[in-house]
C-alpha atoms as a PDB file:
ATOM      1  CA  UNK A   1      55.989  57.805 104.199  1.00  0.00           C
ATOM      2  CA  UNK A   2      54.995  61.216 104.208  1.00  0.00           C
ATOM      3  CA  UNK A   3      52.752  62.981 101.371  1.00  0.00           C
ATOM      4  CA  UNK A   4      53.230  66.927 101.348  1.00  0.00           C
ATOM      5  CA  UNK A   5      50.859  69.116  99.175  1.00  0.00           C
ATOM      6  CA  UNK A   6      51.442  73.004  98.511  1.00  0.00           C
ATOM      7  CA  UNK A   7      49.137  74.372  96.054  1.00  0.00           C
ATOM      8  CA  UNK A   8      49.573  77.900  94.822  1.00  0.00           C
ATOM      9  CA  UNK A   9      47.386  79.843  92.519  1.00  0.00           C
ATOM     10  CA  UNK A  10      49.549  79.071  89.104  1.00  0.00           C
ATOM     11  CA  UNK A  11      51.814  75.704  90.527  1.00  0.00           C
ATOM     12  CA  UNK A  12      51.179  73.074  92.622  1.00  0.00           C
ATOM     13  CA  UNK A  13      54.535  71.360  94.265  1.00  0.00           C
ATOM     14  CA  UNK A  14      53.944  67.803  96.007  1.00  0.00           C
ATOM     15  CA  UNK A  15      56.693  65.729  98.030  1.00  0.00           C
ATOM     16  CA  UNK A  16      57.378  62.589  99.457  1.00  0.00           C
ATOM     17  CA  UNK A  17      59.431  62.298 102.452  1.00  0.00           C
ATOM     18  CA  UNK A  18      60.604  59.077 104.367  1.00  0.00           C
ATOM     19  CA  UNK A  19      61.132  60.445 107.765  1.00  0.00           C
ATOM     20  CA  UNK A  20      63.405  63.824 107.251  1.00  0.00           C
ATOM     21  CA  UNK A  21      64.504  62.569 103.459  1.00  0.00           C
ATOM     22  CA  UNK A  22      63.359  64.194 100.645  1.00  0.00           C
ATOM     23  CA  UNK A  23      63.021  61.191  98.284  1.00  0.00           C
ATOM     24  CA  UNK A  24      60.984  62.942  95.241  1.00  0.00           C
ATOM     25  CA  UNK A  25      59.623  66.269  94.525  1.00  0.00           C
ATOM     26  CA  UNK A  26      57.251  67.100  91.379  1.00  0.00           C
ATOM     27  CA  UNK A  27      55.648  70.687  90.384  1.00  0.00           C
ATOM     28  CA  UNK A  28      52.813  70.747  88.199  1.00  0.00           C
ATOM     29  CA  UNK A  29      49.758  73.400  87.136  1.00  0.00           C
ATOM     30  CA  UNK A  30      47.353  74.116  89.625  1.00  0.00           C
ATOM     31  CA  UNK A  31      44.487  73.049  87.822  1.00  0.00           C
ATOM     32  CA  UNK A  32      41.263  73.628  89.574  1.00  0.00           C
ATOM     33  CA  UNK A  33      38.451  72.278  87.121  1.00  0.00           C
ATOM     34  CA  UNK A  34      39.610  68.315  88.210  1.00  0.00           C
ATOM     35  CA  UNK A  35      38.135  65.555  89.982  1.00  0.00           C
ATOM     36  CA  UNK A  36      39.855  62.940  92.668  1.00  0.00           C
ATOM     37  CA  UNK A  37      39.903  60.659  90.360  1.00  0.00           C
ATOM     38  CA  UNK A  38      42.422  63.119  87.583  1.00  0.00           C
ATOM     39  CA  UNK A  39      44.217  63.342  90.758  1.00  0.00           C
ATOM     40  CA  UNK A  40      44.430  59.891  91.501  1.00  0.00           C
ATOM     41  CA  UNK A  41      45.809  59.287  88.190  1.00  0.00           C
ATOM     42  CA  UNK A  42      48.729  62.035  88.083  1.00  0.00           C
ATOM     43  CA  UNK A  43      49.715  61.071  91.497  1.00  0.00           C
ATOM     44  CA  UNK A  44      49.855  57.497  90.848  1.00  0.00           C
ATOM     45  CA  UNK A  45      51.836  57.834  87.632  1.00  0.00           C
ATOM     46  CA  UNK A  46      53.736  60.388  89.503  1.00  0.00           C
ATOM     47  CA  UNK A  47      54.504  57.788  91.997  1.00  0.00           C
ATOM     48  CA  UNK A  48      55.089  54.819  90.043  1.00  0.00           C
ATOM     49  CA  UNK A  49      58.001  56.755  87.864  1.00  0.00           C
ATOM     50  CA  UNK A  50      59.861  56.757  91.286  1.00  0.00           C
ATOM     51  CA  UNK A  51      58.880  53.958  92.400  1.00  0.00           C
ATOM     52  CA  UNK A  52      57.254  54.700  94.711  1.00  0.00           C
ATOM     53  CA  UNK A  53      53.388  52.783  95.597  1.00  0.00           C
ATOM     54  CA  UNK A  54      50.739  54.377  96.938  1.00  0.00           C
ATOM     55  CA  UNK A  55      49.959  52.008  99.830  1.00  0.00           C
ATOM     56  CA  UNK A  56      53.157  53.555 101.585  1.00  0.00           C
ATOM     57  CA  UNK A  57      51.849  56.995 101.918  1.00  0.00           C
ATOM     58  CA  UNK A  58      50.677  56.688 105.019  1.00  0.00           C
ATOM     59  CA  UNK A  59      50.025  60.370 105.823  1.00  0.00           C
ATOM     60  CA  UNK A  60      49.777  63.920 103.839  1.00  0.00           C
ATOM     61  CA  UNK A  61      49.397  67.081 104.667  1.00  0.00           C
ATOM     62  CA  UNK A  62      48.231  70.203 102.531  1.00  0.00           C
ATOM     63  CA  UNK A  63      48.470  73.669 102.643  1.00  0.00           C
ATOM     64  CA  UNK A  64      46.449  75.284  99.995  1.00  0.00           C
ATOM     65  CA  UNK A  65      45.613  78.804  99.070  1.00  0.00           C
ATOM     66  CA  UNK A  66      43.114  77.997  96.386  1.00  0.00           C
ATOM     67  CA  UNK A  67      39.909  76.964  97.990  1.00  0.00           C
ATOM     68  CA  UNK A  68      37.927  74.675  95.299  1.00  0.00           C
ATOM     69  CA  UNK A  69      41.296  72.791  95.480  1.00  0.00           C
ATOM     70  CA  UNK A  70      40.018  71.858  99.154  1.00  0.00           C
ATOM     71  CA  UNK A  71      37.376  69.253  98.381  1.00  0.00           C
ATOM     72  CA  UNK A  72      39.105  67.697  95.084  1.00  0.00           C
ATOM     73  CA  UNK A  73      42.322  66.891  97.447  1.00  0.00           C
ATOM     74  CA  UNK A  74      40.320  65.832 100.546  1.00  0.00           C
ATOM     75  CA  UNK A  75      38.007  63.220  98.597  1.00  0.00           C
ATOM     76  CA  UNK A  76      41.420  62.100  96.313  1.00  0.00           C
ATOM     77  CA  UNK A  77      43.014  61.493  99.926  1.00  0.00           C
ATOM     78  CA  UNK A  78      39.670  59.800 101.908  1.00  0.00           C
ATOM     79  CA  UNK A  79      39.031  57.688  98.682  1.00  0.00           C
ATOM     80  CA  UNK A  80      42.327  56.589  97.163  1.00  0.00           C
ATOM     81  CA  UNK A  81      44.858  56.931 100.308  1.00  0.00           C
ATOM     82  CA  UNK A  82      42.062  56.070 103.276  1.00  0.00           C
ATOM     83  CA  UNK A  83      42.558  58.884 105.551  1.00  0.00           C
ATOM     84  CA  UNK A  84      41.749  62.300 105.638  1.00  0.00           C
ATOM     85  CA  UNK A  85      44.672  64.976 105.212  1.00  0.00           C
ATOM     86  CA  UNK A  86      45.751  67.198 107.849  1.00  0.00           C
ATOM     87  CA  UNK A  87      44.875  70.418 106.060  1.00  0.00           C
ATOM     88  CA  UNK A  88      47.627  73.953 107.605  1.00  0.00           C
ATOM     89  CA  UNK A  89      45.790  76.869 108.699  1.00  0.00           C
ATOM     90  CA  UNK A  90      45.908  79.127 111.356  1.00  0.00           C
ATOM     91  CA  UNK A  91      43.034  77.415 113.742  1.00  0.00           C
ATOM     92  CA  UNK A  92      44.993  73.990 113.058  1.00  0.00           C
ATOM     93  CA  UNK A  93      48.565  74.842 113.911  1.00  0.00           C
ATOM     94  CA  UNK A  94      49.294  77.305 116.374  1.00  0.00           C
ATOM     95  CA  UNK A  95      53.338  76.407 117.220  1.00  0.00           C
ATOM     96  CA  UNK A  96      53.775  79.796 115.172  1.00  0.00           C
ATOM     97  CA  UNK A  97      52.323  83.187 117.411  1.00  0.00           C
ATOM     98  CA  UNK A  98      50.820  85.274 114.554  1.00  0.00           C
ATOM     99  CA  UNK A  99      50.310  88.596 115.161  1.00  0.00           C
ATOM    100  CA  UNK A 100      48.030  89.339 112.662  1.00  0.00           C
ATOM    101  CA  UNK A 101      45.233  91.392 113.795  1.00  0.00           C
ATOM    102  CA  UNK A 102      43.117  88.319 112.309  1.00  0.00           C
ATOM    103  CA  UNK A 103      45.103  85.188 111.722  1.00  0.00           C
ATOM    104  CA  UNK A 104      42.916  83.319 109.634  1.00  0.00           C
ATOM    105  CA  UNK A 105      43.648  85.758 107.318  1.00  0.00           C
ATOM    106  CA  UNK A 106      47.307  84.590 106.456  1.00  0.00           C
ATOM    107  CA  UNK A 107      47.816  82.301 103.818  1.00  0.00           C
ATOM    108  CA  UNK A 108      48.891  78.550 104.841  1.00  0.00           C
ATOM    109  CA  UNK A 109      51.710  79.229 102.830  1.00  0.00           C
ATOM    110  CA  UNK A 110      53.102  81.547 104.838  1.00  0.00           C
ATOM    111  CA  UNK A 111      52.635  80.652 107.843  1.00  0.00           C
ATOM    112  CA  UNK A 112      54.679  76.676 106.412  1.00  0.00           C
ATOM    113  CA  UNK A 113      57.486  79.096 105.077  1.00  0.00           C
ATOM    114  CA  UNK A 114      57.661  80.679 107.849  1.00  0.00           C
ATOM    115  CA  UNK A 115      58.182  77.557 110.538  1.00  0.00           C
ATOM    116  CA  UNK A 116      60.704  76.129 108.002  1.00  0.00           C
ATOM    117  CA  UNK A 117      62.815  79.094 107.731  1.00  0.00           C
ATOM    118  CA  UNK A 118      62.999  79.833 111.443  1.00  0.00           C
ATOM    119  CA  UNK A 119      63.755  76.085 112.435  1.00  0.00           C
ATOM    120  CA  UNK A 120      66.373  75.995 110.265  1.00  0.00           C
ATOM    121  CA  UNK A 121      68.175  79.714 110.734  1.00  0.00           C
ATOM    122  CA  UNK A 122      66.732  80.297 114.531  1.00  0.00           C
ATOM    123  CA  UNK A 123      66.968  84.251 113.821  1.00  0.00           C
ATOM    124  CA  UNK A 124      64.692  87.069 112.680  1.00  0.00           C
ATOM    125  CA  UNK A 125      63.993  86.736 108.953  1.00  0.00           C
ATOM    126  CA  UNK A 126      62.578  88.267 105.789  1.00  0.00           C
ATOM    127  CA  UNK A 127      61.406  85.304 103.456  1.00  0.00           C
ATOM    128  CA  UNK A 128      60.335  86.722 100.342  1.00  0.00           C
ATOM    129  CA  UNK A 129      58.292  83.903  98.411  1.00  0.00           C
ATOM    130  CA  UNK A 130      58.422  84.438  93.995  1.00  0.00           C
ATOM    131  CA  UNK A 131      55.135  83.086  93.513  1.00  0.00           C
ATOM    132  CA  UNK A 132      51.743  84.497  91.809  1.00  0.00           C
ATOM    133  CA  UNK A 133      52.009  86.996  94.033  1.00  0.00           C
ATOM    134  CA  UNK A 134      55.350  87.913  95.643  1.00  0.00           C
ATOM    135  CA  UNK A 135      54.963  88.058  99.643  1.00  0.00           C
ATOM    136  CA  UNK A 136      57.224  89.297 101.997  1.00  0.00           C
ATOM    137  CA  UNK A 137      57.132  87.776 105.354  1.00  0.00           C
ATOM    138  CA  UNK A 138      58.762  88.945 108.380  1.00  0.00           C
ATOM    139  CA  UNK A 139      60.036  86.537 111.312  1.00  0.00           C
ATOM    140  CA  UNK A 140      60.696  88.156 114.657  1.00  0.00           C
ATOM    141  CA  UNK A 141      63.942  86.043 116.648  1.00  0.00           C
ATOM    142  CA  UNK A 142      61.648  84.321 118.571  1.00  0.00           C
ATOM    143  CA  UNK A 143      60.084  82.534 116.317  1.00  0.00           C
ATOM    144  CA  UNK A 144      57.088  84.974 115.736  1.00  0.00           C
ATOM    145  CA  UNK A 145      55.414  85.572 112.459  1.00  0.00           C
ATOM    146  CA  UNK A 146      54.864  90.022 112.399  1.00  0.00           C
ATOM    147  CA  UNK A 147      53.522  90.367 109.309  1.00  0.00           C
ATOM    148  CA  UNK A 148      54.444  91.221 105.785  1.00  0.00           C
ATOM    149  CA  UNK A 149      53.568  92.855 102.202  1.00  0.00           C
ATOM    150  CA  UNK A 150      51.898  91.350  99.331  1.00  0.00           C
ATOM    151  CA  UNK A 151      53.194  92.740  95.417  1.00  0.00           C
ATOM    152  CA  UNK A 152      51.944  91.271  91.841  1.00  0.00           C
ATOM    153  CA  UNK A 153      54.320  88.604  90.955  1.00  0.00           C
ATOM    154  CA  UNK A 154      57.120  89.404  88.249  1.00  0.00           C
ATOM    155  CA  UNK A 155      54.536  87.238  85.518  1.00  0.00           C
ATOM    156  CA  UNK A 156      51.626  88.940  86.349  1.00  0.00           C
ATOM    157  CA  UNK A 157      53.015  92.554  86.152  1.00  0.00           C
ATOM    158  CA  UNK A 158      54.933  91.451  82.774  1.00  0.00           C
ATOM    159  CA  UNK A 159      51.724  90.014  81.536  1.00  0.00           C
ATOM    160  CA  UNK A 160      49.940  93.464  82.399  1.00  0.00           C
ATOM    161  CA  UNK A 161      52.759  95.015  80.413  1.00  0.00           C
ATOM    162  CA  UNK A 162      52.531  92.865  77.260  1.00  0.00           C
ATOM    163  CA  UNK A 163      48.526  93.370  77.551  1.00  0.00           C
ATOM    164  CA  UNK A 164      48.064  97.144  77.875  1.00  0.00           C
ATOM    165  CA  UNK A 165      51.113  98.103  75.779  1.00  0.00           C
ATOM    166  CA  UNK A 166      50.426  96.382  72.552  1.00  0.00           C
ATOM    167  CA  UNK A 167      53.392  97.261  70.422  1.00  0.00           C
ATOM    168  CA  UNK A 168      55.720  95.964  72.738  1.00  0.00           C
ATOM    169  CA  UNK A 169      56.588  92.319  71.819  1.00  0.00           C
ATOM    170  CA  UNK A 170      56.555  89.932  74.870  1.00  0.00           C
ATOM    171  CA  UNK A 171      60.246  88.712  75.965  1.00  0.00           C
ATOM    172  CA  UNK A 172      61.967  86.083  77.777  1.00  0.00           C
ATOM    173  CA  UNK A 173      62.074  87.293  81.678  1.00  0.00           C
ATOM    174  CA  UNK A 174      64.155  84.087  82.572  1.00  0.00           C
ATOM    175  CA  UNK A 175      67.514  85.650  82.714  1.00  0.00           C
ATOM    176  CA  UNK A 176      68.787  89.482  82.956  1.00  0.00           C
ATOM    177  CA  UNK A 177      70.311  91.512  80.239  1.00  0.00           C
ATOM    178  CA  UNK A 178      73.785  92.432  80.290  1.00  0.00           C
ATOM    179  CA  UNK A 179      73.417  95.612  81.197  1.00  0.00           C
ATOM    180  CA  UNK A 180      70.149  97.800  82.936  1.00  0.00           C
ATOM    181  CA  UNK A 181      70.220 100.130  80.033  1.00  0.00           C
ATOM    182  CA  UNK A 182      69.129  98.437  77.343  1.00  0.00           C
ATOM    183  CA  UNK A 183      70.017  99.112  73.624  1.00  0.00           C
ATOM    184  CA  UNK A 184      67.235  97.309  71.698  1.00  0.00           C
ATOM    185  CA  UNK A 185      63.079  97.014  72.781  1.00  0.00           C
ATOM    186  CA  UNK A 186      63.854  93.446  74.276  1.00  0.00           C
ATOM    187  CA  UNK A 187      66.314  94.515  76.462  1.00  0.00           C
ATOM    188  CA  UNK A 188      64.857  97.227  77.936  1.00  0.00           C
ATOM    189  CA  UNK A 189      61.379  95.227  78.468  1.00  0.00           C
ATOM    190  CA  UNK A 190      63.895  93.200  80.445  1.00  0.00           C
ATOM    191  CA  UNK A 191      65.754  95.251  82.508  1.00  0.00           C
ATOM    192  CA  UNK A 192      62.655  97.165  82.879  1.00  0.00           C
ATOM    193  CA  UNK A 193      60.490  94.286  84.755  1.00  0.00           C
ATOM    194  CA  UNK A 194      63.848  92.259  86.105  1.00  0.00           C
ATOM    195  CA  UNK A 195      65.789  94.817  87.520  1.00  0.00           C
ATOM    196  CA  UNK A 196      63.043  96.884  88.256  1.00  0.00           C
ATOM    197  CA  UNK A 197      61.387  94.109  90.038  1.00  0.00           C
ATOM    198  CA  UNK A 198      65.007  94.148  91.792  1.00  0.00           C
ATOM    199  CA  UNK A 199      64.812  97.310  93.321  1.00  0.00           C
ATOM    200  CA  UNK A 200      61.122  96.516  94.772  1.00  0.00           C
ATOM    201  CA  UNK A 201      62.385  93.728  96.377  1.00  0.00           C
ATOM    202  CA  UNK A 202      65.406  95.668  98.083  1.00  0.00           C
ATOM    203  CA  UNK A 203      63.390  98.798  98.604  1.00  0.00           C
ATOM    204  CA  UNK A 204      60.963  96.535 100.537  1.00  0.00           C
ATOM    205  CA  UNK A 205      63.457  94.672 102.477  1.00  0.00           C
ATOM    206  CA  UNK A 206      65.421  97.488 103.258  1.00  0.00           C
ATOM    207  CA  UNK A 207      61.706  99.611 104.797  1.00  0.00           C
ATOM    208  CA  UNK A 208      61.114  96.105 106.973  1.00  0.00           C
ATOM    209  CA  UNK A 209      64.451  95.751 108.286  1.00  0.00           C
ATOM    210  CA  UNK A 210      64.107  99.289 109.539  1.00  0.00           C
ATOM    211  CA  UNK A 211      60.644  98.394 111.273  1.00  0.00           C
ATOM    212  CA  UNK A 212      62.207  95.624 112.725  1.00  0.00           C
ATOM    213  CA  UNK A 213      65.444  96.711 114.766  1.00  0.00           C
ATOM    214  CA  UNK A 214      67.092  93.554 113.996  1.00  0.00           C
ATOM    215  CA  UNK A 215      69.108  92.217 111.690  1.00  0.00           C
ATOM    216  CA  UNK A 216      67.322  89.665 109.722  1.00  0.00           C
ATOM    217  CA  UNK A 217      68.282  87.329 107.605  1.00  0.00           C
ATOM    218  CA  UNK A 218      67.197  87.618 103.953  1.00  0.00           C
ATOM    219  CA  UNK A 219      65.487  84.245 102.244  1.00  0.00           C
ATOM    220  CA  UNK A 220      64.213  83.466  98.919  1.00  0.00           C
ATOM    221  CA  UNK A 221      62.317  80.998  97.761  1.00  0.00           C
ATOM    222  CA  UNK A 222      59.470  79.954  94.442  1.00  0.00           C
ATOM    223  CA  UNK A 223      59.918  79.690  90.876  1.00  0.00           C
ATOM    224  CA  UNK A 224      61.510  82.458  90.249  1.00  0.00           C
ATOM    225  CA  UNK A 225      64.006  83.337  93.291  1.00  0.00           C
ATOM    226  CA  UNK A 226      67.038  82.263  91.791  1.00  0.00           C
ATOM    227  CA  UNK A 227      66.857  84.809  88.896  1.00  0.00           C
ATOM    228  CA  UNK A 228      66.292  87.518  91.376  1.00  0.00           C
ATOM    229  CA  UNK A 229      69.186  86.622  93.883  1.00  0.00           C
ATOM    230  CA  UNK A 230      70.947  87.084  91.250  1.00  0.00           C
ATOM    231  CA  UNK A 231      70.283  90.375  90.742  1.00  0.00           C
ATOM    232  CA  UNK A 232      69.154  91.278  94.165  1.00  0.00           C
ATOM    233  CA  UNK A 233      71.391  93.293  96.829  1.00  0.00           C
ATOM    234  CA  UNK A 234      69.334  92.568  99.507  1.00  0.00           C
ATOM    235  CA  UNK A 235      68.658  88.309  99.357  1.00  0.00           C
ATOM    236  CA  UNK A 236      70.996  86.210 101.426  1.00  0.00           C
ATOM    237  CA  UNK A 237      70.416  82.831 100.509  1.00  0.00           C
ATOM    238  CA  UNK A 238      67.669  80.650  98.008  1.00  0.00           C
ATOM    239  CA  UNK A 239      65.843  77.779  99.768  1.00  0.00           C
ATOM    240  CA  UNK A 240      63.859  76.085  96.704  1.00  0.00           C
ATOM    241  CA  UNK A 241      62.277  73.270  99.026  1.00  0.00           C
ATOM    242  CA  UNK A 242      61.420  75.561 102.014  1.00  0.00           C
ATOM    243  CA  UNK A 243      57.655  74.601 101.839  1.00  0.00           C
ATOM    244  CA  UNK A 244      57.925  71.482 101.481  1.00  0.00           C
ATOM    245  CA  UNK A 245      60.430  71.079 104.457  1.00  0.00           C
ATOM    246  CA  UNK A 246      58.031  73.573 106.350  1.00  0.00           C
ATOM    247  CA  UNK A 247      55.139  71.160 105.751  1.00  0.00           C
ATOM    248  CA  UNK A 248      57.296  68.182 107.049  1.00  0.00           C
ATOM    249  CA  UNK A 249      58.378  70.146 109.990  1.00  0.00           C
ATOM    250  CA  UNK A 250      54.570  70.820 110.789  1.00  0.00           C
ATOM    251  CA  UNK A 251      53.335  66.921 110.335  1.00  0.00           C
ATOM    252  CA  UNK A 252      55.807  66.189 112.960  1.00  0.00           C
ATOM    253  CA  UNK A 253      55.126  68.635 115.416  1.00  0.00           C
ATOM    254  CA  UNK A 254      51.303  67.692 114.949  1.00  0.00           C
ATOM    255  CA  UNK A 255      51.893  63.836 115.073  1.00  0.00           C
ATOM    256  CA  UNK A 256      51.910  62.985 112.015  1.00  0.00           C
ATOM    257  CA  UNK A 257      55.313  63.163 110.632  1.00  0.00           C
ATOM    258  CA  UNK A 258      57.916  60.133 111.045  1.00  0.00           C
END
């Protein structure tokens, strides 16, 4: 079995595939003051609610964008799993062309949403990702990762908000108001940072499909994509395991998927 790791700056998601099945899928904090050993023990509890042992994890693969996570998940794997991960950067898969001007400077995650998207869809694509930050990546047709933006995710501009403005009272961002003009403080706070966060994301989509002279498909995925397709004109479709299946896709194509 198969042992996928993304870790983000405020989540981390893990997997475990048996060949292309998805068998069980977990989110938890992204905690980055741990040892192998805290990680042996979430993992193994993790594993052992599902059934699943760890002597059956045979491989894993990791794509991380918070670096003191690096060591902690290397020595959990070399000590507990014996093996070393295979670890998704720019230097260690190249089956995406990146035409960054630098491409170690994309983040693994990216580049994993990226494959997973296009081998699935096999067009030119906007993934926008709902994470920390919210990144926008664009996909050329043949398979090519362009480039993207990179905004403050919807928590960390409402958490500016509630910060700087102190007589507003923080509010539940989880769902939309009824309407964008709001009648009461709440509501507005809420249309405010949901739809407003709205029209970013289809102001930005609608500037990169212009760059791009195609017609690309429109992806979301993270925590919070599903409230804003909701309220989005612009996103297509919500893929909530699209790193995961990206890092799957990747183990394969390196040799170590099955």
């Amino acid at each position: 079995m198969l042992l996928v790791i993304d870790v983000g700056n405020t989540n981390t998601v893990l997997g475990v595939y048996d060949g292309q099945r998805l068998i069980k899928d977990w989110r938890l904090r992204t905690e980055r003051n741990t040892t192998e050993d805290e990680v042996n023990i979430i993992i193994t509890s993790l594993f052992a609610q599902s059934g699943i042992r760890p002597e059956q994890i045979d491989r894993t693969i990791i794509s991380s964008v918070v670096p003191p996570i690096v060591t902690i998940l290397d020595s959990f794997c070399r000590k507990y799993l014996g093996y070393p991960p295979l670890w998704v950067n720019p230097a260690s898969y190249t089956g995406m062309p990146i035409h960054y001007h630098n491409p170690s400077d994309v983040g693994a995650d990216r580049i994993v949403n990226g494959v997973a998207a296009f081998a699935k869809y096999r067009q030119s694509l906007i993934i926008i990702d709902f994470g920390t930050a919210t990144t926008f990546d664009s996909i050329s047709e043949k398979g090519e990762y362009l480039g993207g933006a990179i905004s403050p995710g919807i928590m960390i501009a409402a958490e500016a908000l509630f910060m700087k403005a102190s007589k507003l009272p923080r509010v539940e961002i989880f769902h939309p108001p009824a309407s964008v003009i709001g009648n009461d403080t709440a509501a507005s706070i809420q249309s405010g940072i949901i739809y407003g966060y709205a029209g970013l994301v289809d102001g930005m989509v609608r500037r990169m499909r212009s760059e791009m002279g195609s017609a690309p498909k429109v992806i979301a995925t993270g925590g919070l994509a599903g409230l804003m397709h909701d309220v989005s004109e612009t996103i297509e479709a919500v893929e909530p395991l699209l790193t995961l299946d990206g890092l799957r896709i990747i183990a394969t194509e390196m040799g170590q998927g099955g």
